[in-house]
N, C-alpha and C. Protein backbone atom coordinates (compact mmCIF):
# COMPACT_ATOMS: atom_id res chain seq x y z
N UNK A 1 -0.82 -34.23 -8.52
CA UNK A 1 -0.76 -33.30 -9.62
C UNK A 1 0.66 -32.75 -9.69
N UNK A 2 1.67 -32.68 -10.77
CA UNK A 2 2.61 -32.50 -10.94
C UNK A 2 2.84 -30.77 -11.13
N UNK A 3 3.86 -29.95 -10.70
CA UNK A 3 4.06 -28.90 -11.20
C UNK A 3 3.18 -28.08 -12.48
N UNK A 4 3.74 -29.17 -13.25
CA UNK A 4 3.62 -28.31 -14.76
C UNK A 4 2.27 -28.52 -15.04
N UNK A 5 1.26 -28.92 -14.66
CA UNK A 5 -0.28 -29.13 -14.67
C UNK A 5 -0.73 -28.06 -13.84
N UNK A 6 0.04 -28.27 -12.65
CA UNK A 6 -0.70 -26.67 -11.67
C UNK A 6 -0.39 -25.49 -12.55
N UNK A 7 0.90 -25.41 -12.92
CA UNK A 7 1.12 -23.95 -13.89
C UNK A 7 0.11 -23.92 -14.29
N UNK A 8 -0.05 -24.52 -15.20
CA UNK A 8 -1.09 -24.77 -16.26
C UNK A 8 -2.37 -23.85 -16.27
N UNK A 9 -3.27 -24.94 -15.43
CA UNK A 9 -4.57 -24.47 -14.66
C UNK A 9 -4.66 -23.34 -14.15
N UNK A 10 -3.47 -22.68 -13.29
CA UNK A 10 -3.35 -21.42 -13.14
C UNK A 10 -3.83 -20.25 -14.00
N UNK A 11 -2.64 -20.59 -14.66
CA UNK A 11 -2.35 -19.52 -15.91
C UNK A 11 -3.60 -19.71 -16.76
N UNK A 12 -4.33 -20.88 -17.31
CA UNK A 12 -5.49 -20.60 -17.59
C UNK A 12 -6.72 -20.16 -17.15
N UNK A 13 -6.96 -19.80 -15.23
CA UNK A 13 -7.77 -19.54 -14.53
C UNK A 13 -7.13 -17.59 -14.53
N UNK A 14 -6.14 -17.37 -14.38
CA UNK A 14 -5.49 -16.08 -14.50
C UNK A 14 -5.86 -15.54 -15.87
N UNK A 15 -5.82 -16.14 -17.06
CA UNK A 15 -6.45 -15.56 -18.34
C UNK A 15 -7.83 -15.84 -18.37
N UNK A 16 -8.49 -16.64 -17.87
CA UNK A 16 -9.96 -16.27 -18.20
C UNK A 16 -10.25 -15.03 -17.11
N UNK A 17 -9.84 -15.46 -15.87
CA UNK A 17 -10.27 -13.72 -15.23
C UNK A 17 -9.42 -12.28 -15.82
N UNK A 18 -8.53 -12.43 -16.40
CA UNK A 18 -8.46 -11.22 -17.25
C UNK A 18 -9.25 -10.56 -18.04
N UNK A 19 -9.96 -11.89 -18.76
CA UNK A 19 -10.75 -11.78 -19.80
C UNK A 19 -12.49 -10.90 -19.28
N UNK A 20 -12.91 -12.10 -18.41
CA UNK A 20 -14.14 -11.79 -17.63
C UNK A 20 -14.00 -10.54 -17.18
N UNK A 21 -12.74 -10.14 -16.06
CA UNK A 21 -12.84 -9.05 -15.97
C UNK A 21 -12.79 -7.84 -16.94
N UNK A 22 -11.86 -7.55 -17.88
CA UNK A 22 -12.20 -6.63 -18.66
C UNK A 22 -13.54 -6.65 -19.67
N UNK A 23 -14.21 -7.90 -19.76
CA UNK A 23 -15.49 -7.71 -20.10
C UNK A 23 -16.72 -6.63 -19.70
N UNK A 24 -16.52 -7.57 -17.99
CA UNK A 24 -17.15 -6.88 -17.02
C UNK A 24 -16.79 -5.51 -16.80
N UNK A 25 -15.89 -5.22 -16.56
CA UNK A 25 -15.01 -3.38 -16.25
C UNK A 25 -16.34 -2.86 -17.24
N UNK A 26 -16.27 -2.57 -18.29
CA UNK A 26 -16.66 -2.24 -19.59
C UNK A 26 -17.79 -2.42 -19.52
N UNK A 27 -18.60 -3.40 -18.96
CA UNK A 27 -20.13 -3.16 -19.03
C UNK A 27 -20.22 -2.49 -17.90
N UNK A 28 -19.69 -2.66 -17.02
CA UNK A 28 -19.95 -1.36 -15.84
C UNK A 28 -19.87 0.05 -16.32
N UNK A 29 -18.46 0.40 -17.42
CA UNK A 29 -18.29 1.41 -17.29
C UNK A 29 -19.12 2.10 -18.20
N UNK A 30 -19.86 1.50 -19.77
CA UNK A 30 -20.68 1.89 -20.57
C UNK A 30 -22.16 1.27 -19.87
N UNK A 31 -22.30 0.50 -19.55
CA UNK A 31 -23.55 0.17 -18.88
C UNK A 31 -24.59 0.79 -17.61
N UNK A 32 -25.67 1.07 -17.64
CA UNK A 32 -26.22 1.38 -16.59
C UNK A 32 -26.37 0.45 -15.22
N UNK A 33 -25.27 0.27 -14.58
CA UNK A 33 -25.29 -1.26 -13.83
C UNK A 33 -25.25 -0.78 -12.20
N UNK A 34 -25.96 -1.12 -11.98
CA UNK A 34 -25.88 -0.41 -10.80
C UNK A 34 -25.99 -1.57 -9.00
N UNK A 35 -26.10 -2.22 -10.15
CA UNK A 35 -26.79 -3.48 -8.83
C UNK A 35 -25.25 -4.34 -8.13
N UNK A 36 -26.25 -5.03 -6.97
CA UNK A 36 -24.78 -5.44 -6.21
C UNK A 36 -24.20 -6.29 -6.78
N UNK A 37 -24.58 -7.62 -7.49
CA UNK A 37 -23.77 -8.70 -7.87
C UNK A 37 -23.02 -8.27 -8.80
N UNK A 38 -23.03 -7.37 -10.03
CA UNK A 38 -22.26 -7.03 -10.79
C UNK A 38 -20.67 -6.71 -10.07
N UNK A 39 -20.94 -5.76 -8.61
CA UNK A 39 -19.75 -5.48 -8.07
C UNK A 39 -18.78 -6.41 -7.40
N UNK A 40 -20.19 -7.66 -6.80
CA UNK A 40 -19.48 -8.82 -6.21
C UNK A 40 -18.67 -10.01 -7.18
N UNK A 41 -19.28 -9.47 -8.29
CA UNK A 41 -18.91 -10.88 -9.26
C UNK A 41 -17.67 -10.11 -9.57
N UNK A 42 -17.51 -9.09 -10.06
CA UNK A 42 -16.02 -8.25 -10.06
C UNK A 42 -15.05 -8.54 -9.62
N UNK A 43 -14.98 -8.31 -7.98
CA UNK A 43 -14.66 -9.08 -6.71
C UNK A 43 -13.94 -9.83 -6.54
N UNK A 44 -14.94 -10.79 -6.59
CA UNK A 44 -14.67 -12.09 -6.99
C UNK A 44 -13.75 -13.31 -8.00
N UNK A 45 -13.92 -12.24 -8.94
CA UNK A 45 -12.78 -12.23 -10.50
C UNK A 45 -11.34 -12.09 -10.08
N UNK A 46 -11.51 -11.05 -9.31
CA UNK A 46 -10.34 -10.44 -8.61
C UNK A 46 -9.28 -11.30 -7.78
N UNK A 47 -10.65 -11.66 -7.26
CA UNK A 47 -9.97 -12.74 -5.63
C UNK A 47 -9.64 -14.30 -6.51
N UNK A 48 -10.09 -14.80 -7.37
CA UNK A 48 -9.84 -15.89 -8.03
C UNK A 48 -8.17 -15.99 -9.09
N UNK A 49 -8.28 -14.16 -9.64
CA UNK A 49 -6.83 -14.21 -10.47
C UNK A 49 -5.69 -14.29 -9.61
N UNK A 50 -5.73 -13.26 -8.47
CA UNK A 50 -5.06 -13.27 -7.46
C UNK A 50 -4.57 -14.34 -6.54
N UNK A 51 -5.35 -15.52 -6.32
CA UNK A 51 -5.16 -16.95 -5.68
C UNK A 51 -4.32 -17.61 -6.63
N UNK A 52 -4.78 -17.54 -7.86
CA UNK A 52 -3.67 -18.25 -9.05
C UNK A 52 -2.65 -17.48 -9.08
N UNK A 53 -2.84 -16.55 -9.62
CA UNK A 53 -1.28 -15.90 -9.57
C UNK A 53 -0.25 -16.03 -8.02
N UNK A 54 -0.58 -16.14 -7.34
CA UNK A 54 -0.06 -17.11 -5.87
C UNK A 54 0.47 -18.40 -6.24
N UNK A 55 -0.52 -18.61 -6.24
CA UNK A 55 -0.30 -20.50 -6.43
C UNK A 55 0.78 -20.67 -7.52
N UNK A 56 0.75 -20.22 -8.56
CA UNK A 56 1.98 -19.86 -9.74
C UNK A 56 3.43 -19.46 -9.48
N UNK A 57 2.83 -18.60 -8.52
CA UNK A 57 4.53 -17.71 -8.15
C UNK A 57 4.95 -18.86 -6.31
N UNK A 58 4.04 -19.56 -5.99
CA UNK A 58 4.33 -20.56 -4.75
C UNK A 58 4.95 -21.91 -5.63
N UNK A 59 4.13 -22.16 -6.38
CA UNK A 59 4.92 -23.44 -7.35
C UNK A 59 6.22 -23.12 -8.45
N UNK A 60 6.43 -21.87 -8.80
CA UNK A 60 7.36 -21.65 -9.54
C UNK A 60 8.67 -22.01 -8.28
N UNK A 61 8.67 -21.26 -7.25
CA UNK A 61 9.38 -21.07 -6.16
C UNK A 61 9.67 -22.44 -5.61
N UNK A 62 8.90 -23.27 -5.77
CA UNK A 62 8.77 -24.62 -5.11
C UNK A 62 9.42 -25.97 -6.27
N UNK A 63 9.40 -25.73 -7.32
CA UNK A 63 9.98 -25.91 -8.20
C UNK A 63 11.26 -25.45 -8.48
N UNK A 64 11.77 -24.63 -8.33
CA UNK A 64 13.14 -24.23 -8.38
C UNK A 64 13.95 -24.83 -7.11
N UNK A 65 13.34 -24.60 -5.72
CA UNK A 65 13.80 -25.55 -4.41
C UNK A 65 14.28 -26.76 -5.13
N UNK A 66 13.45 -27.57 -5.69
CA UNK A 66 13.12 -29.30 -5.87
C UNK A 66 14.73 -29.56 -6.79
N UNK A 67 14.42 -28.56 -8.07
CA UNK A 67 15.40 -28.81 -9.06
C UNK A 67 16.89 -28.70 -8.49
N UNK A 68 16.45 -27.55 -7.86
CA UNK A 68 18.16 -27.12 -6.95
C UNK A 68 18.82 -28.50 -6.40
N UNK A 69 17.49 -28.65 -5.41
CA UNK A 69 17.77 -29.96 -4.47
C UNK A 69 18.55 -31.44 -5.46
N UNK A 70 17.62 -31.42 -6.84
CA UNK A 70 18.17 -32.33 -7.41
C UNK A 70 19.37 -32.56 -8.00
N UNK A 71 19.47 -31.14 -8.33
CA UNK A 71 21.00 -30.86 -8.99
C UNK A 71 22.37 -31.39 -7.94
N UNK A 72 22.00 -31.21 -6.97
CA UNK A 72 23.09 -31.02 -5.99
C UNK A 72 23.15 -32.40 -5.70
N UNK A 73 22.33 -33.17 -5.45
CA UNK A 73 21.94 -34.35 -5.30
C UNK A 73 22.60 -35.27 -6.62
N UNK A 74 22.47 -35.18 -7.36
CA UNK A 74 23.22 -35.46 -8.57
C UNK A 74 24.63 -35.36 -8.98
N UNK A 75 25.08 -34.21 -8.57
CA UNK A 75 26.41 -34.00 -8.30
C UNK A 75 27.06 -34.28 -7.31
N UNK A 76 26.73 -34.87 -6.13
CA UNK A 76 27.15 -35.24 -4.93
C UNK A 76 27.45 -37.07 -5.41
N UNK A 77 26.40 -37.59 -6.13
CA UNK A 77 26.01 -38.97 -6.43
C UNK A 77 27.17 -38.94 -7.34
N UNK A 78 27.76 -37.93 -8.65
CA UNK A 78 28.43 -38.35 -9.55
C UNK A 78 30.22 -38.54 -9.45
N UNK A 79 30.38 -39.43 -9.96
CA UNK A 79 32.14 -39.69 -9.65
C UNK A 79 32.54 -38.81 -10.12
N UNK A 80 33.95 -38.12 -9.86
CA UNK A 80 34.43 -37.35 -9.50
C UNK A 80 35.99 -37.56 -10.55
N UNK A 81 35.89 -36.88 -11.51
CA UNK A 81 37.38 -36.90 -12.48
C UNK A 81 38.37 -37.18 -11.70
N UNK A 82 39.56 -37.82 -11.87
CA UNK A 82 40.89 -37.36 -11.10
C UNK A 82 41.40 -36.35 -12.13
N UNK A 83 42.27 -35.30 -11.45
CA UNK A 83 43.20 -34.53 -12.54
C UNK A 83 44.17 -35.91 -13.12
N UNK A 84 44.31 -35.21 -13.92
CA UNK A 84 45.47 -36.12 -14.71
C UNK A 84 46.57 -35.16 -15.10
């Protein structure tokens, strides 16, 4: 799986738990909810945006290494002007 696919998936697993969660917030907070899974599924929302947003900010980071690496790598490979 390439970089820009993990972004991806991320950032779309990071916006649906935004979403879910402020759904959820809101039926908790107008709702009579009192039971446990409501709090675990919360939780849970939590612990899932939080792993992506990791994984996002580990591959952004890991991606910038690579490019660096390539750049330099590239410029090391390329001939070299003489002054004139």
């Amino acid at each position: 799986m390439n970089l820009k696919t993990l972004n991806r998936v991320c950032f779309t697993i990071c916006i649906l738990c935004i979403v879910a969660g402020v759904v959820l917030s809101l039926a908790i907070i107008w709702g009579e909810i009192e039971d446990e899974i409501v709090w675990k599924t919360w939780l849970t929302l939590g612990i899932f945006f939080l792993g992506a947003a990791a994984t996002l900010t580990v591959s952004r980071l890991f991606g910038e290494i690579l490019m660096n690496e390539s750049k330099s790598k590239n410029q090391a490979n390329s001939p070299q002007k003489s002054p004139e």
